[in-house]
C-alpha atoms as a PDB file:
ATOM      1  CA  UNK A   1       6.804  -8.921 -13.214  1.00  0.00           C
ATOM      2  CA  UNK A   2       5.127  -6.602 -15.270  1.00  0.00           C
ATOM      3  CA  UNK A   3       2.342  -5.318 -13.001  1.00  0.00           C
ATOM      4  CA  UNK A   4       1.942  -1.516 -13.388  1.00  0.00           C
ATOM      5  CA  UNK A   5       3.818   1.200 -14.478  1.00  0.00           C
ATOM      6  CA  UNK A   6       5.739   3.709 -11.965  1.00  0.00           C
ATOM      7  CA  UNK A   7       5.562   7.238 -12.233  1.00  0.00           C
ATOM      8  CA  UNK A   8       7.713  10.282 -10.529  1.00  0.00           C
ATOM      9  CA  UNK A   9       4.514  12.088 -10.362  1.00  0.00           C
ATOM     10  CA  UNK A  10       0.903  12.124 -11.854  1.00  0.00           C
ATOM     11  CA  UNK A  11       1.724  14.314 -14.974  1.00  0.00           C
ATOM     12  CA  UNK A  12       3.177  11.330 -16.756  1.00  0.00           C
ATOM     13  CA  UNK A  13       0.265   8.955 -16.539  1.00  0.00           C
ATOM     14  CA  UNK A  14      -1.393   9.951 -19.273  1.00  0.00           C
ATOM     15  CA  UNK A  15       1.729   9.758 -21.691  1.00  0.00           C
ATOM     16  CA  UNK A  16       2.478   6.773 -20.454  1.00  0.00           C
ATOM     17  CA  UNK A  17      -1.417   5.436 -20.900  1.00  0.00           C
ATOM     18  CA  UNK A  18      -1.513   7.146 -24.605  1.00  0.00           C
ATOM     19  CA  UNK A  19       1.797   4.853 -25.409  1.00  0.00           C
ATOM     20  CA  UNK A  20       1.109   1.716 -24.327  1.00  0.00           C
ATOM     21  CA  UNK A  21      -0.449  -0.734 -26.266  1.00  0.00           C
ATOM     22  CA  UNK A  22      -3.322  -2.900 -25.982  1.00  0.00           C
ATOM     23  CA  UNK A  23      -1.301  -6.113 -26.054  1.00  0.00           C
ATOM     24  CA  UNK A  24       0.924  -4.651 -23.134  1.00  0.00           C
ATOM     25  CA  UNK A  25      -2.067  -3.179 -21.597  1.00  0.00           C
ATOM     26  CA  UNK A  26      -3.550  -7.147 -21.644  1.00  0.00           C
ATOM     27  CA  UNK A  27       0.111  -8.546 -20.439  1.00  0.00           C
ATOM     28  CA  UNK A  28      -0.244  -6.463 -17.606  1.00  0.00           C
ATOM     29  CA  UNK A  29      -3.432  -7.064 -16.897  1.00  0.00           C
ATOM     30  CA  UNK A  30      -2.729 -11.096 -16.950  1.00  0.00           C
ATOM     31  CA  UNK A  31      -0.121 -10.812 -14.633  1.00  0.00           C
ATOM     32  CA  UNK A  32      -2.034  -8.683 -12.106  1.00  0.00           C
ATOM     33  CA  UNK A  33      -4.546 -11.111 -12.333  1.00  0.00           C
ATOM     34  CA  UNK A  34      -1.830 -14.059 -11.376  1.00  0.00           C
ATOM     35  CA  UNK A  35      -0.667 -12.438  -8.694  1.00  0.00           C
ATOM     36  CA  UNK A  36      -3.856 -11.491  -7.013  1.00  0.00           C
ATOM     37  CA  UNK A  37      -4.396 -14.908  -7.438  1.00  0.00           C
ATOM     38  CA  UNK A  38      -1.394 -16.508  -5.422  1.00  0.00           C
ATOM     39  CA  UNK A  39      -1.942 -13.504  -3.002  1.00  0.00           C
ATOM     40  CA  UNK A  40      -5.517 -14.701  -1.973  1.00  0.00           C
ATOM     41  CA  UNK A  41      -4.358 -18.184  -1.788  1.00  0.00           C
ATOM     42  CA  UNK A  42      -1.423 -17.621   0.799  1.00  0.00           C
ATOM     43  CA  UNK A  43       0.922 -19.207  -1.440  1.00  0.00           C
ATOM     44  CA  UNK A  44       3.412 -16.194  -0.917  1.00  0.00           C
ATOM     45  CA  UNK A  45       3.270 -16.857   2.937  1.00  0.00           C
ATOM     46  CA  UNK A  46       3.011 -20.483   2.541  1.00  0.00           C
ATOM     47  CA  UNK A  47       6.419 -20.390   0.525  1.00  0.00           C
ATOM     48  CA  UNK A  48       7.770 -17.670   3.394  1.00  0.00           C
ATOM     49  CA  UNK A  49       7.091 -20.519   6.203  1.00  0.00           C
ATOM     50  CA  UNK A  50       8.033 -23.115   3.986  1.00  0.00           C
ATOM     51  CA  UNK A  51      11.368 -21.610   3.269  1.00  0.00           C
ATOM     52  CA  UNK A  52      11.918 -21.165   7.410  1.00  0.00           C
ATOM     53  CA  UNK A  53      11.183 -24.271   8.178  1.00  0.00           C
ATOM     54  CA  UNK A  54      14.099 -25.229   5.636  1.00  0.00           C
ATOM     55  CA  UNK A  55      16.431 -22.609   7.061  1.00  0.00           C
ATOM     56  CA  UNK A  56      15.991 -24.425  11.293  1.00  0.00           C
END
């Protein structure tokens, strides 16, 4: 999904941070942005119940 970067510990942030790009900085960004979206709105619970009511 593209929504952070994961680290072993805090020491290789800043690597990390002095590597990436703006354009991958922006894609990440974007796609946080999406997700907080669909978050807010339920839609990940909405899909959960929807895909229960499927299953009885």
């Amino acid at each position: 999904n593209k929504l952070g970067i994961v680290v072993d510990n805090l020491s290789q942030i800043k690597p990390i941070l002095d590597k990436m790009t703006k354009e991958e900085y922006q894609e990440i960004k974007s796609n946080t942005i999406k997700i907080a979206h669909k978050l807010r709105s339920g839609f990940y619970i909405k899909k959960a119940i929807s895909e229960l009511e499927v299953i009885d």
